[in-house]
C-alpha atoms as a PDB file:
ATOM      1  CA  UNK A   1     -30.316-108.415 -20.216  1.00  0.00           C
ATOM      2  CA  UNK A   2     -28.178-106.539 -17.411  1.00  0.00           C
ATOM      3  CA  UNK A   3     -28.668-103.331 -18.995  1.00  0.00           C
ATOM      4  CA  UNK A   4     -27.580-101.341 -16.133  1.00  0.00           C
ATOM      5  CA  UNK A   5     -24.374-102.965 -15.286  1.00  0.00           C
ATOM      6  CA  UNK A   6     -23.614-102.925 -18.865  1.00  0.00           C
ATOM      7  CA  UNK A   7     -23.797 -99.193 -19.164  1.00  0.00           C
ATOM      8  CA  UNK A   8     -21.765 -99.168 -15.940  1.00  0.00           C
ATOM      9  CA  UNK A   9     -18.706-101.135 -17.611  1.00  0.00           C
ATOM     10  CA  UNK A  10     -18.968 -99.398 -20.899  1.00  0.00           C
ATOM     11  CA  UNK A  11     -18.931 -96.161 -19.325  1.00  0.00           C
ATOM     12  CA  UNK A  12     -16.460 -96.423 -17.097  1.00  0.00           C
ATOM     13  CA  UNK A  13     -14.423 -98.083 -20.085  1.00  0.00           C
ATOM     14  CA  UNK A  14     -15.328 -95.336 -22.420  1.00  0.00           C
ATOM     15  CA  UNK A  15     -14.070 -92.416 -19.825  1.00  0.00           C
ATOM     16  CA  UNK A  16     -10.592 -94.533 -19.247  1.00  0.00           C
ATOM     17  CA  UNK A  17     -10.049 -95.290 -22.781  1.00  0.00           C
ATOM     18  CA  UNK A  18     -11.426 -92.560 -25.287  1.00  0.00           C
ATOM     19  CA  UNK A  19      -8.390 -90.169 -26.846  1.00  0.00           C
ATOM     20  CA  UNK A  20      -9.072 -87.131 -25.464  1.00  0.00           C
ATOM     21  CA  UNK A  21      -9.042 -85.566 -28.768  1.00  0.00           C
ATOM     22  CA  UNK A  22     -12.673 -86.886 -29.822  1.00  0.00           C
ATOM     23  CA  UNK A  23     -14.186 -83.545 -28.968  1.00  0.00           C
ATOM     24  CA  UNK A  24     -17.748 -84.485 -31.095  1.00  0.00           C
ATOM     25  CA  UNK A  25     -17.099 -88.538 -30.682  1.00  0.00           C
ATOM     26  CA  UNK A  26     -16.088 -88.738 -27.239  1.00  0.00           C
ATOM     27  CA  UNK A  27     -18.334 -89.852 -23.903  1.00  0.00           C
ATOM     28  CA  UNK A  28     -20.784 -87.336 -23.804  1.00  0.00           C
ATOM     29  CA  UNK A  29     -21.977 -87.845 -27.330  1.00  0.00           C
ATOM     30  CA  UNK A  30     -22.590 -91.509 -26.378  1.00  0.00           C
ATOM     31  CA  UNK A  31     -24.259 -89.734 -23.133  1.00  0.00           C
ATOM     32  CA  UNK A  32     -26.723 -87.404 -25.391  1.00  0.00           C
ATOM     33  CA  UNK A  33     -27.592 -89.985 -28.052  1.00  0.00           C
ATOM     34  CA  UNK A  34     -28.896 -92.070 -25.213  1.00  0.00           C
ATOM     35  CA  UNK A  35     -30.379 -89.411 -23.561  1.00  0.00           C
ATOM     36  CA  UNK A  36     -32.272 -88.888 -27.346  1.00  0.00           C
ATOM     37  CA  UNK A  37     -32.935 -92.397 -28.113  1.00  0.00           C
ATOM     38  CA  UNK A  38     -34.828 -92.657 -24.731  1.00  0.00           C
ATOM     39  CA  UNK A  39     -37.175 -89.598 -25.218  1.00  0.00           C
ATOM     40  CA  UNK A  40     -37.695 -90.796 -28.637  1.00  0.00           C
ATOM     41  CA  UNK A  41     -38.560 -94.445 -27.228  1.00  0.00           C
ATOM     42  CA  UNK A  42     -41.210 -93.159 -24.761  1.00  0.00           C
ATOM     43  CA  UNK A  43     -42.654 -90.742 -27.687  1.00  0.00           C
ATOM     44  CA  UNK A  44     -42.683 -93.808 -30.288  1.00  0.00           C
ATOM     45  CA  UNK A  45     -43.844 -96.590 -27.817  1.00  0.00           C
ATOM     46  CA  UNK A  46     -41.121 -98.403 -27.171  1.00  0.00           C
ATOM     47  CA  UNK A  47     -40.983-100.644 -24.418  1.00  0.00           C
ATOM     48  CA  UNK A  48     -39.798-103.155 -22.262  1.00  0.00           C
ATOM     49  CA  UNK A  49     -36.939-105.427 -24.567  1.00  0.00           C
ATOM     50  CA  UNK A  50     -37.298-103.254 -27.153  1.00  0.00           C
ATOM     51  CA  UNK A  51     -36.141-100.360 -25.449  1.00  0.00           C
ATOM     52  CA  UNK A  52     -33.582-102.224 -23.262  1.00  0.00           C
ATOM     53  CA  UNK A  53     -32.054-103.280 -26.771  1.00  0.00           C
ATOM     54  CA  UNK A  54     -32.428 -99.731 -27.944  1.00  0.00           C
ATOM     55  CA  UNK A  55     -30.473 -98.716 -25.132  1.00  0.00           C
ATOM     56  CA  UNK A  56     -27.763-101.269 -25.940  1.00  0.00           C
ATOM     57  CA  UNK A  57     -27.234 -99.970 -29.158  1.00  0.00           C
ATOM     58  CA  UNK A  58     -27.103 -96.674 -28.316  1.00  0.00           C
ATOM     59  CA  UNK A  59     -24.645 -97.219 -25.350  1.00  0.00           C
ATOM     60  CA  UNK A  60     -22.343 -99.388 -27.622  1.00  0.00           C
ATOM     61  CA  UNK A  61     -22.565 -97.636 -30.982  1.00  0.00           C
ATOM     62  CA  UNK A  62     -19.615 -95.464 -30.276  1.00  0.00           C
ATOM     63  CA  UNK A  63     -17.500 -97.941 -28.861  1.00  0.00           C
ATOM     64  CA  UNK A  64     -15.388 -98.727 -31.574  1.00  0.00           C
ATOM     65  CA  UNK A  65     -13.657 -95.557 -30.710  1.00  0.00           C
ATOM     66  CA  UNK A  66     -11.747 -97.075 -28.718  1.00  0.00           C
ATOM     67  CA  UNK A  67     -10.019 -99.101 -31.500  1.00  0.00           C
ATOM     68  CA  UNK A  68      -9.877 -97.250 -34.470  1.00  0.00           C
ATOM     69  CA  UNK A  69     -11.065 -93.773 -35.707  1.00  0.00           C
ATOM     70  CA  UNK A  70     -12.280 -94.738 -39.412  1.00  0.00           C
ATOM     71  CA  UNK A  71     -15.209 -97.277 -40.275  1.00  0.00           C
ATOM     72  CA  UNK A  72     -16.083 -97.477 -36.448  1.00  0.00           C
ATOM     73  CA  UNK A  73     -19.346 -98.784 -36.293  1.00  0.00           C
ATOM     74  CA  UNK A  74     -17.973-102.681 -37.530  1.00  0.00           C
ATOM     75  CA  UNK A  75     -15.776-102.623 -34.515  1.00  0.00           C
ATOM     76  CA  UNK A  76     -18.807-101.410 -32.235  1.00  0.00           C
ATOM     77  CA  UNK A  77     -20.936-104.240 -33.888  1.00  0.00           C
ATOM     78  CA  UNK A  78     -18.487-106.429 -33.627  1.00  0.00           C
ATOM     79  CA  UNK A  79     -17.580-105.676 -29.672  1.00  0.00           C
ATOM     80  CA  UNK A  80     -21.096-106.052 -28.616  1.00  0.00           C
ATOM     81  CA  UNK A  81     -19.805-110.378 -29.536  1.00  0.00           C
ATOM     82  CA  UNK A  82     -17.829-109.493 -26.523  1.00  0.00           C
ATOM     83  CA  UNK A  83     -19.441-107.471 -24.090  1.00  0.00           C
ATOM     84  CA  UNK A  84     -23.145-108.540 -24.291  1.00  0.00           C
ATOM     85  CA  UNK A  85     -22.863-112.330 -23.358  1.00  0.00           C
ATOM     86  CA  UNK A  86     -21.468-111.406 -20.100  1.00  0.00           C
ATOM     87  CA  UNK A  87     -24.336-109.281 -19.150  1.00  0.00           C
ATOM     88  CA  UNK A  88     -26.781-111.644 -20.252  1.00  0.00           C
ATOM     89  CA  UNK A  89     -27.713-111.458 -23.715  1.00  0.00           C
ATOM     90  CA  UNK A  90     -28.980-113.889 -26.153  1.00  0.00           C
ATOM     91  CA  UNK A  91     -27.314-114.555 -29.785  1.00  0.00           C
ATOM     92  CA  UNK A  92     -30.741-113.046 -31.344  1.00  0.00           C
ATOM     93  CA  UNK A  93     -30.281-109.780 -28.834  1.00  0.00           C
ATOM     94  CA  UNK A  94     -26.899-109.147 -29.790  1.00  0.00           C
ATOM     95  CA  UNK A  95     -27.370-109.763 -33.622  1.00  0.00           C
ATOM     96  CA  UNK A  96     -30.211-106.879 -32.890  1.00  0.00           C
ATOM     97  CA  UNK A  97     -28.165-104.739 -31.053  1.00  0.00           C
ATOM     98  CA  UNK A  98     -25.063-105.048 -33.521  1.00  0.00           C
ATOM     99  CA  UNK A  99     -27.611-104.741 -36.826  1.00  0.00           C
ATOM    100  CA  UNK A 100     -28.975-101.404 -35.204  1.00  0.00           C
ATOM    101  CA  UNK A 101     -25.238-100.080 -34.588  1.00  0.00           C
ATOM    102  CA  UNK A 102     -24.340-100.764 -38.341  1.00  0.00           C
ATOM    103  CA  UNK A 103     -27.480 -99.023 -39.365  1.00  0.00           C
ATOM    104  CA  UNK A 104     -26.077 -95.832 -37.759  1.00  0.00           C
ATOM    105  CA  UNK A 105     -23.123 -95.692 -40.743  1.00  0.00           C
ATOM    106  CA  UNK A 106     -23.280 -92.625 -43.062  1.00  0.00           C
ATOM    107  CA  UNK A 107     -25.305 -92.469 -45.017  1.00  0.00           C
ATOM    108  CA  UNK A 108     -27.903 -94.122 -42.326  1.00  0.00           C
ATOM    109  CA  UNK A 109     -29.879 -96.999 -43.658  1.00  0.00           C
ATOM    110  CA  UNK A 110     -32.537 -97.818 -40.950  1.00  0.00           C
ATOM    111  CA  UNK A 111     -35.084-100.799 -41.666  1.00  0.00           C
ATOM    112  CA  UNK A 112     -37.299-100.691 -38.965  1.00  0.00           C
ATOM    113  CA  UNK A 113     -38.548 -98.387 -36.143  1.00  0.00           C
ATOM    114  CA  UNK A 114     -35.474 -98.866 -33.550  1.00  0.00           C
ATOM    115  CA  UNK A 115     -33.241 -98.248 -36.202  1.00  0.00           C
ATOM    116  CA  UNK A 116     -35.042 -94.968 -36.908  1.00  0.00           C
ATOM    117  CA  UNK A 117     -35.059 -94.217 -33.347  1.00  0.00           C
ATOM    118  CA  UNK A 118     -31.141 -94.944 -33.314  1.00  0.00           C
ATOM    119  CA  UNK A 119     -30.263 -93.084 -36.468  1.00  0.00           C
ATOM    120  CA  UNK A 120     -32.622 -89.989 -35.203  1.00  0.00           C
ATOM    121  CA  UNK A 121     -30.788 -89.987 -32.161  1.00  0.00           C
ATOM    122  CA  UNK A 122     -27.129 -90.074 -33.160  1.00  0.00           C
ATOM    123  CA  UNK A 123     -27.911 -86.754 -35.387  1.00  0.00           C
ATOM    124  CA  UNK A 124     -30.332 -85.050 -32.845  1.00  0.00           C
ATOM    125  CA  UNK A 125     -28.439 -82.140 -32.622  1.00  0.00           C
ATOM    126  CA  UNK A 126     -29.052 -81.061 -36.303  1.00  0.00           C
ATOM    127  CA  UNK A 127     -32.081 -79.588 -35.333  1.00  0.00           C
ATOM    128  CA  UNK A 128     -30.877 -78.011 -31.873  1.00  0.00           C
ATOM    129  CA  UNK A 129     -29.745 -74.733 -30.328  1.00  0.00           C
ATOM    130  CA  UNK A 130     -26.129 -76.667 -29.809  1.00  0.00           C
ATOM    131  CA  UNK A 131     -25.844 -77.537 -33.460  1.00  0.00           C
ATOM    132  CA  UNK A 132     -23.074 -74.890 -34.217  1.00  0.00           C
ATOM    133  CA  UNK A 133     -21.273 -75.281 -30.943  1.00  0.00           C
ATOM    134  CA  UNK A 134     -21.378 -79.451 -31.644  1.00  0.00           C
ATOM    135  CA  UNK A 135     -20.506 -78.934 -35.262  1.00  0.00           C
ATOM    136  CA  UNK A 136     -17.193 -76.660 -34.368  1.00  0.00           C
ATOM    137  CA  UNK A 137     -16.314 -79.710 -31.939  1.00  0.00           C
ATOM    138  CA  UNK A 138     -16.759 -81.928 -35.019  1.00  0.00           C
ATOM    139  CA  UNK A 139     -14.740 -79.775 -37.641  1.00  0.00           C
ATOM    140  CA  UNK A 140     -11.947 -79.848 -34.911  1.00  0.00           C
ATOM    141  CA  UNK A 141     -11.882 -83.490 -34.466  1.00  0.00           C
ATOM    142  CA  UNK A 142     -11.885 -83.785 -38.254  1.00  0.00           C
ATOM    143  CA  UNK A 143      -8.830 -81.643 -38.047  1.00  0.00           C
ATOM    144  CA  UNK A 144      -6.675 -83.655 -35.680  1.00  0.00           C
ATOM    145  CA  UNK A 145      -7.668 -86.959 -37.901  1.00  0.00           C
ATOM    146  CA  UNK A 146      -6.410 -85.671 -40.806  1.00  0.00           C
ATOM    147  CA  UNK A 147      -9.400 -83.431 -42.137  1.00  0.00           C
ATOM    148  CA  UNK A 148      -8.539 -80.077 -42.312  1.00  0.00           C
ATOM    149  CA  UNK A 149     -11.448 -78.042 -43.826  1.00  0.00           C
ATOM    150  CA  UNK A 150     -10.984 -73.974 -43.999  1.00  0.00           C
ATOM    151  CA  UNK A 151     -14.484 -72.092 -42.501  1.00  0.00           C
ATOM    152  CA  UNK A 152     -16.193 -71.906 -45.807  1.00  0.00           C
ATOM    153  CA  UNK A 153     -15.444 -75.724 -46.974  1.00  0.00           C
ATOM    154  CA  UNK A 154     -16.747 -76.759 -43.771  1.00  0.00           C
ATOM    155  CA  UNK A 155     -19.837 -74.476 -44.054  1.00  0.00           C
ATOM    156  CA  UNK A 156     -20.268 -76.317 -47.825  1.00  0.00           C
ATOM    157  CA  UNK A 157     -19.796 -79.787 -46.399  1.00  0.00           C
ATOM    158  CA  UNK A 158     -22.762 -79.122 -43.569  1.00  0.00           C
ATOM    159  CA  UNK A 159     -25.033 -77.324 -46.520  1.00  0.00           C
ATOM    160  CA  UNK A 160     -24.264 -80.630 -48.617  1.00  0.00           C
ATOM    161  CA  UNK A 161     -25.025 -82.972 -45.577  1.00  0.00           C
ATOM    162  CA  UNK A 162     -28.117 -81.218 -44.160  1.00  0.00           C
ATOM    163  CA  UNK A 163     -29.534 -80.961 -47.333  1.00  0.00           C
ATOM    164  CA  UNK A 164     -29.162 -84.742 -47.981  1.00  0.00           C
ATOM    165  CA  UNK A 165     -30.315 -85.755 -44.067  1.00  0.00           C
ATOM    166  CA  UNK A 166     -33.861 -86.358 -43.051  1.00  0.00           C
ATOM    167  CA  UNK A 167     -35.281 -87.911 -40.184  1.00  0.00           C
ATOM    168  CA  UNK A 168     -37.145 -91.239 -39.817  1.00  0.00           C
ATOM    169  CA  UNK A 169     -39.176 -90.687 -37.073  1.00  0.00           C
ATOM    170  CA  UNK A 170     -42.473 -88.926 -36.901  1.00  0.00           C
ATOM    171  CA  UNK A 171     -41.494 -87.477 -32.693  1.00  0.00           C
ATOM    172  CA  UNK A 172     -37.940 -86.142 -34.913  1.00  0.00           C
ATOM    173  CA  UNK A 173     -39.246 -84.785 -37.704  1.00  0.00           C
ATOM    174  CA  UNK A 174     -42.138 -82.641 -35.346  1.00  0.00           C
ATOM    175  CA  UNK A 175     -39.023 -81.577 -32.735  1.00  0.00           C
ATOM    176  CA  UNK A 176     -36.110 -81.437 -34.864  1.00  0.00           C
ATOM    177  CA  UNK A 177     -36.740 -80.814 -38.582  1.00  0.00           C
ATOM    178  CA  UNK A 178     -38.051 -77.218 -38.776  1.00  0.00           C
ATOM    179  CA  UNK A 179     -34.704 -75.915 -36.676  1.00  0.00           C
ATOM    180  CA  UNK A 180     -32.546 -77.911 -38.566  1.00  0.00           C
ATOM    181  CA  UNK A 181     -33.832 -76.240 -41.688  1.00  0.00           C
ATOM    182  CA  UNK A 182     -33.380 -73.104 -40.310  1.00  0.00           C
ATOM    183  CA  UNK A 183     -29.477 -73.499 -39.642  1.00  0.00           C
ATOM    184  CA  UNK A 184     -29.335 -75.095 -43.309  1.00  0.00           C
ATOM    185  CA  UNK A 185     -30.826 -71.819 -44.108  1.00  0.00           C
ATOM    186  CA  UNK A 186     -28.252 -69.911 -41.907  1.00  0.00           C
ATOM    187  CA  UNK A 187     -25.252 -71.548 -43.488  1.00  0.00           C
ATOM    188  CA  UNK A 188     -26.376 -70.997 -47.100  1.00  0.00           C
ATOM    189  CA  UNK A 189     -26.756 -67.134 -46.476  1.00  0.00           C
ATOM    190  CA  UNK A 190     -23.354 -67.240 -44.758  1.00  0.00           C
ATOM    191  CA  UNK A 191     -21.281 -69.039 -47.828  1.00  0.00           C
ATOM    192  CA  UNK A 192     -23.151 -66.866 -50.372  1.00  0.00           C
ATOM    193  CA  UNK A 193     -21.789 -63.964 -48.561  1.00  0.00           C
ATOM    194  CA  UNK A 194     -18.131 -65.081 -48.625  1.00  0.00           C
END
């Protein structure tokens, strides 16, 4: 596994060919969940293949922006088929690495300990200083695909979804939980008061 020249390609590929109007999905969320999935992986243990196919994932899990906007994570799963052989993947690493990318799909279904890792990293930021700042770039991408939520729906659809998210792994739940609560918190006084 050429993990290294793989992230090169997919990179460069992702800068070139992203619509410049994925202000939550674009590069540098594909840049910050691998930046979480690889604390999390030296927290939880994770080594060697494990964490080179943990990497994988979280490169690729994105990709399938670059095809289509809905139901994204079947093209990702499906584009690691024809990206990972190249680099030097097996069959049984890419059915991994394409299993862990589907697990990402809302609502997250992980079955094992990198798919916790993988789902805990794609939603770090719940339970970070950036969360507002992230979410804003998220109800704005939402409104150029079609979503267009006023302040106060959007404030109901992040109580409904934080309320409903929890994290898998024990390094999340210690560094991320208690904020996100908090900003749950925050947005329930804030709709109450509109």
């Amino acid at each position: 596994m050429r993990f290294e020249a793989v992230k090169e390609y997919l990179l460069q590929r992702l800068e070139r060919g992203l619509a410049p109007n994925l202000y939550y999905h674009g590069m540098h969320h594909t840049v910050d969940v691998m930046a979480a999935a690889n604390r999390l992986a030296e927290s939880e243990g994770i080594k060697d293949a494990d964490k080179t196919i943990l990497m994988t994932s979280a490169l690729l899990h994105d990709a399938g922006f670059l095809i289509r906007y809905k139901e994204n994570e079947d093209i990702s799963a499906g584009m690691c088929w024809n990206i990972l052989p190249r680099f030097g993947y097996t069959y049984s690493e890419i059915m991994v690495v394409a299993q862990l990318i589907l697990s990402t799909s809302i609502p997250q279904k992980p079955y094992d300990k990198l798919s916790s890792i993988l789902c805990d990293s794609d939603l770090d930021y719940l339970g970070r200083d950036d969360f507002f700042i992230i979410g804003c770039n998220l109800r704005r991408e939402w409104k150029e695909y079609g979503l267009d939520l006023s302040v106060k729906e959007w404030y109901e659809q992040q109580i409904d979804f934080l309320s409903k998210h929890h994290y898998f792994t024990r390094t999340s739940t210690m560094l991320r939980e208690e904020k996100k609560l908090r900003h749950l918190e925050y947005l329930t006084r804030l709709v109450k008061k509109k």
